[in-house]
PDB file of N, CA and C in Angstrom:
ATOM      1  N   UNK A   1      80.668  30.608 115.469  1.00  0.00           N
ATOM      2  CA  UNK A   1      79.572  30.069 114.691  1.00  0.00           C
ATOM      3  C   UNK A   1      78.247  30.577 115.276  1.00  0.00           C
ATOM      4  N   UNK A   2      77.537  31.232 114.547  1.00  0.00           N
ATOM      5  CA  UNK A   2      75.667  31.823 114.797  1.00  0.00           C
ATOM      6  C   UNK A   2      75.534  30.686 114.899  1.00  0.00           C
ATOM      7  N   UNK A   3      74.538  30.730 115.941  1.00  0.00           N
ATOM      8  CA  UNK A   3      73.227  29.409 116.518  1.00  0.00           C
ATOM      9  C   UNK A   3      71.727  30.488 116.471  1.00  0.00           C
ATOM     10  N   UNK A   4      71.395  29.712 115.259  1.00  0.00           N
ATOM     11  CA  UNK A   4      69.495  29.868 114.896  1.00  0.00           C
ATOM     12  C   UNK A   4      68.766  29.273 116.044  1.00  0.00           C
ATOM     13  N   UNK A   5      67.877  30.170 115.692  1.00  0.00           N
ATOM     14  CA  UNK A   5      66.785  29.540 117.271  1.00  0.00           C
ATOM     15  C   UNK A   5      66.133  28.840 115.975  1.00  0.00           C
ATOM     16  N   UNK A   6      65.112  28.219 116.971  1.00  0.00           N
ATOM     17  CA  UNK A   6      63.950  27.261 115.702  1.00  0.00           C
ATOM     18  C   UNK A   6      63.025  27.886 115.014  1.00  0.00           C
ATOM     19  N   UNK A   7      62.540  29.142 115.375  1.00  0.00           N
ATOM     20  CA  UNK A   7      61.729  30.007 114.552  1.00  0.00           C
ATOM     21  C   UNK A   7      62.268  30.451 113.333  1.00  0.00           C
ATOM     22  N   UNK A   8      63.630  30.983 113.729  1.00  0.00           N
ATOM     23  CA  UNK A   8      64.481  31.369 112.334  1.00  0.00           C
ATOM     24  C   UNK A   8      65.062  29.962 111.384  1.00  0.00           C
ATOM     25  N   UNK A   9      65.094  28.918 111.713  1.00  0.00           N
ATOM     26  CA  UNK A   9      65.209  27.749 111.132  1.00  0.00           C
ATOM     27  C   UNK A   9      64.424  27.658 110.412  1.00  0.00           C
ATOM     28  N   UNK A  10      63.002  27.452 111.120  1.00  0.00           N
ATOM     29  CA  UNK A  10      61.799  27.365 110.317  1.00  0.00           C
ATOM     30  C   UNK A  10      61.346  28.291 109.300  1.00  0.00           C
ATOM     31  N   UNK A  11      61.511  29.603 109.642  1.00  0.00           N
ATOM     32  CA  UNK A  11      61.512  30.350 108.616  1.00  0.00           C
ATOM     33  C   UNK A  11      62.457  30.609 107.614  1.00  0.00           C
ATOM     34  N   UNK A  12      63.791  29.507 107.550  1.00  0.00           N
ATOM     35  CA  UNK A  12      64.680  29.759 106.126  1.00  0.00           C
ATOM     36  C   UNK A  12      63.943  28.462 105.792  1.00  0.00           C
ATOM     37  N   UNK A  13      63.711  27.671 106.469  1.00  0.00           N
ATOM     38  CA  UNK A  13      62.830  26.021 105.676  1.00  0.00           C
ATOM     39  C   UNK A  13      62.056  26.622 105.194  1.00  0.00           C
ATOM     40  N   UNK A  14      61.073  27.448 105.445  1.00  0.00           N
ATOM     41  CA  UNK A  14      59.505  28.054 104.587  1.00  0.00           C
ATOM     42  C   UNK A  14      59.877  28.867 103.325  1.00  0.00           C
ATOM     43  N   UNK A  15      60.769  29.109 103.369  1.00  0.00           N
ATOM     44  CA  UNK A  15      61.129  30.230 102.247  1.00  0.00           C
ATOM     45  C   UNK A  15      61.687  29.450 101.490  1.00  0.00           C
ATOM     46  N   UNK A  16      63.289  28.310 101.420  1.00  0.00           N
ATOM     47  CA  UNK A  16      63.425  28.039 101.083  1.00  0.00           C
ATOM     48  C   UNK A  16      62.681  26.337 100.323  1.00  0.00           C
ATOM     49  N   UNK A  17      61.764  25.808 101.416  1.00  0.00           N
ATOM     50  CA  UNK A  17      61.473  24.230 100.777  1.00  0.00           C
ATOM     51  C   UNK A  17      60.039  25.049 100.412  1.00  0.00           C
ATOM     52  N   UNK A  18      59.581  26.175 100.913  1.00  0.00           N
ATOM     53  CA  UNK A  18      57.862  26.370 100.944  1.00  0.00           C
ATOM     54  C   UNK A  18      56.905  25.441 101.834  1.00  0.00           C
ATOM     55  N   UNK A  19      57.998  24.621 103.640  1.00  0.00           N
ATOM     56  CA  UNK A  19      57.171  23.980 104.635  1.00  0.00           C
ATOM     57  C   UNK A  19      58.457  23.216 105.104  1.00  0.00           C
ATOM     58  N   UNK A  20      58.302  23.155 106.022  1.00  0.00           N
ATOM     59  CA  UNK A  20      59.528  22.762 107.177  1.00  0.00           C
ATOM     60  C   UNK A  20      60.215  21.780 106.681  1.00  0.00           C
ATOM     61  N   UNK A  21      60.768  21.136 106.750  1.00  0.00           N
ATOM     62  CA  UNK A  21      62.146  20.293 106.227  1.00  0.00           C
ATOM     63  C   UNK A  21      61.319  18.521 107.152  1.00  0.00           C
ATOM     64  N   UNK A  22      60.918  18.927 108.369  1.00  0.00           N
ATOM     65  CA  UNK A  22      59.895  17.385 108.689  1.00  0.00           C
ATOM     66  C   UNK A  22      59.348  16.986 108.090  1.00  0.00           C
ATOM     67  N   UNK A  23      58.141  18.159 107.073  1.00  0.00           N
ATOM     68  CA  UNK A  23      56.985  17.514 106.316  1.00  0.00           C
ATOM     69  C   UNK A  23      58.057  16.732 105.099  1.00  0.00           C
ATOM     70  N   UNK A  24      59.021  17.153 104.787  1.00  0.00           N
ATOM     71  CA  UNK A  24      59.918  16.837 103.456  1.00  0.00           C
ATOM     72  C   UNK A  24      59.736  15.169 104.317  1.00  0.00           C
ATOM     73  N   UNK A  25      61.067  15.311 105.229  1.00  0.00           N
ATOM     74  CA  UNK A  25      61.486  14.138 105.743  1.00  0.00           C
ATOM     75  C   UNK A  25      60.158  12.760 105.757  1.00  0.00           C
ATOM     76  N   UNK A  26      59.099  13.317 106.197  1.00  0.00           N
ATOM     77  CA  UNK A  26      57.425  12.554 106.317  1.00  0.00           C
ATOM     78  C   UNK A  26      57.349  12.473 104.697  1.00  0.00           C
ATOM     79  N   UNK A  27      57.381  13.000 104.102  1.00  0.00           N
ATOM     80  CA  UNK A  27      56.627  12.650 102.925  1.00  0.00           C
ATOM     81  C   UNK A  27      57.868  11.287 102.101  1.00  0.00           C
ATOM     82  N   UNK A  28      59.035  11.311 102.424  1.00  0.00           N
ATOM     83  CA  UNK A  28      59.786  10.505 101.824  1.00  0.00           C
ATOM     84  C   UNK A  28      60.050   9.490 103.050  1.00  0.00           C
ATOM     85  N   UNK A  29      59.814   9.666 104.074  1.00  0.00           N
ATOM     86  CA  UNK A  29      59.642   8.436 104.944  1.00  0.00           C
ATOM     87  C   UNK A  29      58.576   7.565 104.847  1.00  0.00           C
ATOM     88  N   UNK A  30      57.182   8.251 104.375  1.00  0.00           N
ATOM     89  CA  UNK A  30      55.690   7.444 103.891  1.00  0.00           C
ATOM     90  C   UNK A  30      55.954   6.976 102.788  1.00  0.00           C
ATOM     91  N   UNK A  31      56.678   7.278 101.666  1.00  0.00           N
ATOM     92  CA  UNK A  31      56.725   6.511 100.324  1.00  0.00           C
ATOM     93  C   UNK A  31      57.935   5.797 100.056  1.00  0.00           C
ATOM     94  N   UNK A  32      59.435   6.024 100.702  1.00  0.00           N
ATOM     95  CA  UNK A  32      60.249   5.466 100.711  1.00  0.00           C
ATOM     96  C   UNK A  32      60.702   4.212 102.003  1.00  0.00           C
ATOM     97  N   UNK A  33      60.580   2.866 101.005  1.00  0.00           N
ATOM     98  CA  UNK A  33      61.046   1.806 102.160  1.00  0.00           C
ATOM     99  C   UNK A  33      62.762   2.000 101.771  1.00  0.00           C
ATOM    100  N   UNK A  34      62.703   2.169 100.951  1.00  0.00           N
ATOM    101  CA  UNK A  34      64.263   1.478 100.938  1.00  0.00           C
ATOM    102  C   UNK A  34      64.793   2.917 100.129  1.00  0.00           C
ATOM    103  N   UNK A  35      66.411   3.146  99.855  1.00  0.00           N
ATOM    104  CA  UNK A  35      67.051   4.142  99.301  1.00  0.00           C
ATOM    105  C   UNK A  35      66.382   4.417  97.708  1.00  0.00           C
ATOM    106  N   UNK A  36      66.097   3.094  96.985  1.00  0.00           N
ATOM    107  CA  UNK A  36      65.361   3.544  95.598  1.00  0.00           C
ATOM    108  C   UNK A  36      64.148   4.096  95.608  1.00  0.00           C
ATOM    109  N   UNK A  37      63.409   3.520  96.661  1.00  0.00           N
ATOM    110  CA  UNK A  37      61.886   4.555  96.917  1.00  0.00           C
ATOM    111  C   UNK A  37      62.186   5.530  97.140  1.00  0.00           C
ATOM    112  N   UNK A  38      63.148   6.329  97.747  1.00  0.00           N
ATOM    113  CA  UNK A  38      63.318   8.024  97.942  1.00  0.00           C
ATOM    114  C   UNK A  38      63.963   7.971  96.676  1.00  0.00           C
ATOM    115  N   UNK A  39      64.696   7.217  95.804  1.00  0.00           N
ATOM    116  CA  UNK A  39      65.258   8.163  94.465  1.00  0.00           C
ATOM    117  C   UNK A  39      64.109   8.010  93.652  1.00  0.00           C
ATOM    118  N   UNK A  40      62.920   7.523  94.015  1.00  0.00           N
ATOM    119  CA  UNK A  40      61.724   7.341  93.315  1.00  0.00           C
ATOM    120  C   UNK A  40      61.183   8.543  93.470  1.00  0.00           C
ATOM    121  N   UNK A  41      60.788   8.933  94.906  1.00  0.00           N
ATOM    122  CA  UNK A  41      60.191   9.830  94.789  1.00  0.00           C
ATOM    123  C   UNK A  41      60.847  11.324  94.906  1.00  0.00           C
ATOM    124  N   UNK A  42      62.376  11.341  94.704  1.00  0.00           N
ATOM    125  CA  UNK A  42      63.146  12.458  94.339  1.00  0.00           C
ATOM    126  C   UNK A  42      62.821  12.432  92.703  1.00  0.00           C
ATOM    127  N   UNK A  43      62.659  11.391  91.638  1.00  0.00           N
ATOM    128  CA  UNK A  43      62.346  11.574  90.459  1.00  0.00           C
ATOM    129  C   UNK A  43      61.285  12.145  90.447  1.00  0.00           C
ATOM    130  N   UNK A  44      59.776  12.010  90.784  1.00  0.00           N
ATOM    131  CA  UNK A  44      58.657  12.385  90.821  1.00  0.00           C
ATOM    132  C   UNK A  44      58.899  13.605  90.869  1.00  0.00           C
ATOM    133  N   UNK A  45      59.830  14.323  91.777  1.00  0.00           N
ATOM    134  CA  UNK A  45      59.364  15.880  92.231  1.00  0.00           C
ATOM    135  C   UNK A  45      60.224  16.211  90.821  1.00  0.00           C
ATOM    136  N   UNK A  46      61.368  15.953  90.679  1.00  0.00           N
ATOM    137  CA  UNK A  46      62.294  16.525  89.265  1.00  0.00           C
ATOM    138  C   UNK A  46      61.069  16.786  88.351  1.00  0.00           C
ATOM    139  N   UNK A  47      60.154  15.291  88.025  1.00  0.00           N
ATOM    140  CA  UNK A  47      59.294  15.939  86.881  1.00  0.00           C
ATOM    141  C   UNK A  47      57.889  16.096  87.223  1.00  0.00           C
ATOM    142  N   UNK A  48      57.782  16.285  88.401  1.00  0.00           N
ATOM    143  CA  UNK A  48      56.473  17.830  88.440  1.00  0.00           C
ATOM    144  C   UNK A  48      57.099  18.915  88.143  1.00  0.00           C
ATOM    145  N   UNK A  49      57.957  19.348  88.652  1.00  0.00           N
ATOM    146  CA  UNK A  49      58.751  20.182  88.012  1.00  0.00           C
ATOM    147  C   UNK A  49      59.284  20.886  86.944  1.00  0.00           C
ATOM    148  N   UNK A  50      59.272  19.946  85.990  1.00  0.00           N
ATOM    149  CA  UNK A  50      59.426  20.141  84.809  1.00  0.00           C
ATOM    150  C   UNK A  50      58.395  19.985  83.815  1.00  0.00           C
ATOM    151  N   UNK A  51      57.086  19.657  84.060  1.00  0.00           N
ATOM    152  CA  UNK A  51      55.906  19.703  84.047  1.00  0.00           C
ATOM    153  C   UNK A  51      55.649  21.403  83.910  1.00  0.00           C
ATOM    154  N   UNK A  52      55.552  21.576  85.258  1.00  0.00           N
ATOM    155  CA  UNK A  52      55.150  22.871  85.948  1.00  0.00           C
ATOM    156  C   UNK A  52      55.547  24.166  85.104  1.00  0.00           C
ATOM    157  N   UNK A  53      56.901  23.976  84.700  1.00  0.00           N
ATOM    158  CA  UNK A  53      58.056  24.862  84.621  1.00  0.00           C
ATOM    159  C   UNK A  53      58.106  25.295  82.815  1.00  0.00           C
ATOM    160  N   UNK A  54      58.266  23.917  82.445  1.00  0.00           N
ATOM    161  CA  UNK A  54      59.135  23.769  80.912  1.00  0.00           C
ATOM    162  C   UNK A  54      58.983  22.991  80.078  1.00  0.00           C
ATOM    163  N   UNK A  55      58.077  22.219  80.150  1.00  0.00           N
ATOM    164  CA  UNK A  55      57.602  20.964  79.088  1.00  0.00           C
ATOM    165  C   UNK A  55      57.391  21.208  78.186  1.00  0.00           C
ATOM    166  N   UNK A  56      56.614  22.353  77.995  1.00  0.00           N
ATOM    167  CA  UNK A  56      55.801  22.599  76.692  1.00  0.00           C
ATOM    168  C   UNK A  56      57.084  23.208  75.542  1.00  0.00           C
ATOM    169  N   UNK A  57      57.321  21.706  74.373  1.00  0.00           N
ATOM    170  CA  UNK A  57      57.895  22.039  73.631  1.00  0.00           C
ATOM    171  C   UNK A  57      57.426  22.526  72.216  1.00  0.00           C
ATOM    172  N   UNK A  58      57.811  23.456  72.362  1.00  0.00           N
ATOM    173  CA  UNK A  58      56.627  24.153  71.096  1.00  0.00           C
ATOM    174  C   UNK A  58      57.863  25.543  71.013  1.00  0.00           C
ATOM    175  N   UNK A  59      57.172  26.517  69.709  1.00  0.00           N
ATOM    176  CA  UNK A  59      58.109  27.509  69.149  1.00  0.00           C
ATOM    177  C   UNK A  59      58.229  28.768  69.961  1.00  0.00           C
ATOM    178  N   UNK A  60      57.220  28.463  71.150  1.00  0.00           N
ATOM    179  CA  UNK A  60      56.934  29.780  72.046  1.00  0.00           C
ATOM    180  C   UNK A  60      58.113  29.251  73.418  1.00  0.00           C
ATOM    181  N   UNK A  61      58.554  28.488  73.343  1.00  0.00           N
ATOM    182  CA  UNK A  61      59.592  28.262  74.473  1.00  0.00           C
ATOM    183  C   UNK A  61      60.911  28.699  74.101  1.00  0.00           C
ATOM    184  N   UNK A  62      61.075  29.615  75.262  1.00  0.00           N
ATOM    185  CA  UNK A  62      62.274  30.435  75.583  1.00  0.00           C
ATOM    186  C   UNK A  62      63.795  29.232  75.426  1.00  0.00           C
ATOM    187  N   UNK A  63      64.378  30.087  75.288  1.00  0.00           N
ATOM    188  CA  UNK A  63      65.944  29.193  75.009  1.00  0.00           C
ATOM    189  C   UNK A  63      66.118  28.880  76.533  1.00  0.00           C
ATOM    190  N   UNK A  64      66.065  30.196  77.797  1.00  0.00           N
ATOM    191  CA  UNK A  64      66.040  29.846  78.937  1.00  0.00           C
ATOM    192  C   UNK A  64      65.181  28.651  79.576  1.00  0.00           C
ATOM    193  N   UNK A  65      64.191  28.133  79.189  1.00  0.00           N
ATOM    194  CA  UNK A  65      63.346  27.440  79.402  1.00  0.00           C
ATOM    195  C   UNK A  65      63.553  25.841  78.665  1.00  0.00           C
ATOM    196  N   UNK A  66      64.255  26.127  77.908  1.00  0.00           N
ATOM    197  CA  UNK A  66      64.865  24.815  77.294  1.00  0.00           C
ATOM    198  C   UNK A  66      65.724  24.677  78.032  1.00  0.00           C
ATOM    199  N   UNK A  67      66.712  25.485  78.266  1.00  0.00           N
ATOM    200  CA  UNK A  67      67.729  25.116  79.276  1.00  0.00           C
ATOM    201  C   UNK A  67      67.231  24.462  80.527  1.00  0.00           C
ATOM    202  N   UNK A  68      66.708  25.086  80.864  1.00  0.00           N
ATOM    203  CA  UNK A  68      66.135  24.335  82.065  1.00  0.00           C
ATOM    204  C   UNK A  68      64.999  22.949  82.174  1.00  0.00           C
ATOM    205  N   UNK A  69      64.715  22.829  80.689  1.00  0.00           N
ATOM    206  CA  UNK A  69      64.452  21.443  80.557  1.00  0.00           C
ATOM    207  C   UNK A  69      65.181  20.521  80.754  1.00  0.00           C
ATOM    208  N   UNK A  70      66.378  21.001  80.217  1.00  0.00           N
ATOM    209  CA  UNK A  70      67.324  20.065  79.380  1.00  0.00           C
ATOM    210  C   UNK A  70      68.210  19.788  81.056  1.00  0.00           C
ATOM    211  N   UNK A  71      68.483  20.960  81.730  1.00  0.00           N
ATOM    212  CA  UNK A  71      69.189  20.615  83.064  1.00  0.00           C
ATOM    213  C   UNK A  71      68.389  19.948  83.812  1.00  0.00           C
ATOM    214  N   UNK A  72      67.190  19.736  83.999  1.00  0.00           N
ATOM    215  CA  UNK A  72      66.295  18.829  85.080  1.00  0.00           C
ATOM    216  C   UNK A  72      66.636  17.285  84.199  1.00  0.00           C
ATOM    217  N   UNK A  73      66.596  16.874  82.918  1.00  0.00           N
ATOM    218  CA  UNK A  73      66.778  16.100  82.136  1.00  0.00           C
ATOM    219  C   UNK A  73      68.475  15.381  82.880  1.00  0.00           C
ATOM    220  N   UNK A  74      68.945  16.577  82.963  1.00  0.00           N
ATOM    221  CA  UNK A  74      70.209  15.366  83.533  1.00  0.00           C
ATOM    222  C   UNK A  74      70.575  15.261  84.857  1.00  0.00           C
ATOM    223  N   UNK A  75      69.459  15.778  85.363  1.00  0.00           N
ATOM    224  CA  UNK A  75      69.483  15.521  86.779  1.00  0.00           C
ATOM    225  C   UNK A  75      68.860  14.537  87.138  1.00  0.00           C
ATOM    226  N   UNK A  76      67.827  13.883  85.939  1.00  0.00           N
ATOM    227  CA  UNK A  76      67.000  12.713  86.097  1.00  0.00           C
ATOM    228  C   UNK A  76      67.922  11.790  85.438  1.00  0.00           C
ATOM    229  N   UNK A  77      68.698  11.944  84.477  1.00  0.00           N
ATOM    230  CA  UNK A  77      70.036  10.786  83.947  1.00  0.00           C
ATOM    231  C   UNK A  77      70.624  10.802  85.125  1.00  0.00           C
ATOM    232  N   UNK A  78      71.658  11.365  85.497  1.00  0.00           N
ATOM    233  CA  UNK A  78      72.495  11.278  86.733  1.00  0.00           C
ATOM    234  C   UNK A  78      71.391  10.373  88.119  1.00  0.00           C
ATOM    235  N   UNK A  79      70.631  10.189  88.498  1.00  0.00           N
ATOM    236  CA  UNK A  79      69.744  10.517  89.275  1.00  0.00           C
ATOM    237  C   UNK A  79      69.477   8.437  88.830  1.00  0.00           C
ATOM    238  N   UNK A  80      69.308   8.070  88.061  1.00  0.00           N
ATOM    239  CA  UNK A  80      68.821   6.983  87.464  1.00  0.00           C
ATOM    240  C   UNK A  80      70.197   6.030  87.276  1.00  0.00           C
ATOM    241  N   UNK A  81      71.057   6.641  86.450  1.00  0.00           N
ATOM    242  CA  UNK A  81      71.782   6.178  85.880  1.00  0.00           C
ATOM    243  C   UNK A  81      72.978   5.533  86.656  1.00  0.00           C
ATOM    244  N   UNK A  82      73.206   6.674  87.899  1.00  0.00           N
ATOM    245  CA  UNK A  82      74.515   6.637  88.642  1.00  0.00           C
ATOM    246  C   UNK A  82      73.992   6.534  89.736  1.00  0.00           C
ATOM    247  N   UNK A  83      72.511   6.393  90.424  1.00  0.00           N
ATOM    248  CA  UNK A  83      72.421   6.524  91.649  1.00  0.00           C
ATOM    249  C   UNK A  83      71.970   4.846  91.893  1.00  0.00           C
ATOM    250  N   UNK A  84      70.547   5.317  91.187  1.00  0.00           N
ATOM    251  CA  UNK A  84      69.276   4.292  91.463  1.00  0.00           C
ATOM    252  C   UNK A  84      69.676   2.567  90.697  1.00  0.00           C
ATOM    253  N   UNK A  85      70.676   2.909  89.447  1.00  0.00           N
ATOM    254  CA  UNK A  85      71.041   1.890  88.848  1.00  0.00           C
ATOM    255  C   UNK A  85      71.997   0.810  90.042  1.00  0.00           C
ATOM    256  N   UNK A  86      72.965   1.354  90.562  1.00  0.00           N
ATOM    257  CA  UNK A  86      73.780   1.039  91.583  1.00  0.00           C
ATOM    258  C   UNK A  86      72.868   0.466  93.112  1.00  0.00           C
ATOM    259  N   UNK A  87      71.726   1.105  93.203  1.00  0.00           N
ATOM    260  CA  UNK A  87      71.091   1.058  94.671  1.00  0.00           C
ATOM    261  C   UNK A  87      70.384  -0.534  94.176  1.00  0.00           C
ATOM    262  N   UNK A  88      69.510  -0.906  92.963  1.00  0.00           N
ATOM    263  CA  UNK A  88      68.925  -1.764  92.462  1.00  0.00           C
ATOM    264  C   UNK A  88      70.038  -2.910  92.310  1.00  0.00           C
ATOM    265  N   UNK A  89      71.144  -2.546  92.353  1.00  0.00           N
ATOM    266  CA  UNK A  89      71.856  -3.628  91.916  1.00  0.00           C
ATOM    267  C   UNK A  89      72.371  -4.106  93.273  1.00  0.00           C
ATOM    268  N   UNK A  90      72.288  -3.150  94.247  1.00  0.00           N
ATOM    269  CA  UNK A  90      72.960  -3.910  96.067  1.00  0.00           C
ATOM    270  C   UNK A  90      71.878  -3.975  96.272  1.00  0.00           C
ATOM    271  N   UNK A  91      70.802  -4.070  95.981  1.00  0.00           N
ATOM    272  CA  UNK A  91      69.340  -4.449  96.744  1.00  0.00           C
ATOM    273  C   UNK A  91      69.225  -4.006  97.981  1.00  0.00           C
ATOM    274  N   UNK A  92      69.158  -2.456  97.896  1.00  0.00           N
ATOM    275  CA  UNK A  92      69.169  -1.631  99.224  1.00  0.00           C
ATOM    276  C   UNK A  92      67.742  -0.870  99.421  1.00  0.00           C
TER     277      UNK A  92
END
């Protein structure tokens, strides 16, 4: 098994999150008390995202771009439905 030093860590976190994987961890440790506040603010990022990306439904949107509406769409069902519904109901 390869062992990453922390520079090369940090640099697949920058590339891949666009800032180290702590600031992630900090930003959902400041807004999340409990498991539904992080699926709170895992929803938030889904739809900046889809904001950002694909919202605009109109005749100039790509079929690819619907698709990818429509997949952030059930990542926010799944996400609500099967996660956050269950977490609200054990009062976690």
């Amino acid at each position: 098994m390869e062992t990453r030093t922390e520079e090369e860590i940090l640099a697949w976190e920058k590339q891949c999150y666009g800032m180290p994987s702590r600031l992630i961890d900090d930003l959902v440790s400041e807004d999340a008390g409990s498991i539904y506040d992080a699926c709170m603010t895992l929803a938030g990022h889904l739809s900046n995202l889809q904001e950002r990306f694909c919202y605009q439904e109109s005749e100039d949107q790509t079929a690819e771009e619907n698709h990818l509406r429509q997949e952030l769409n059930v990542a926010k069902y799944i996400l609500f439905k099967y996660i956050m519904d269950r977490v609200r109901g054990a009062d976690l």
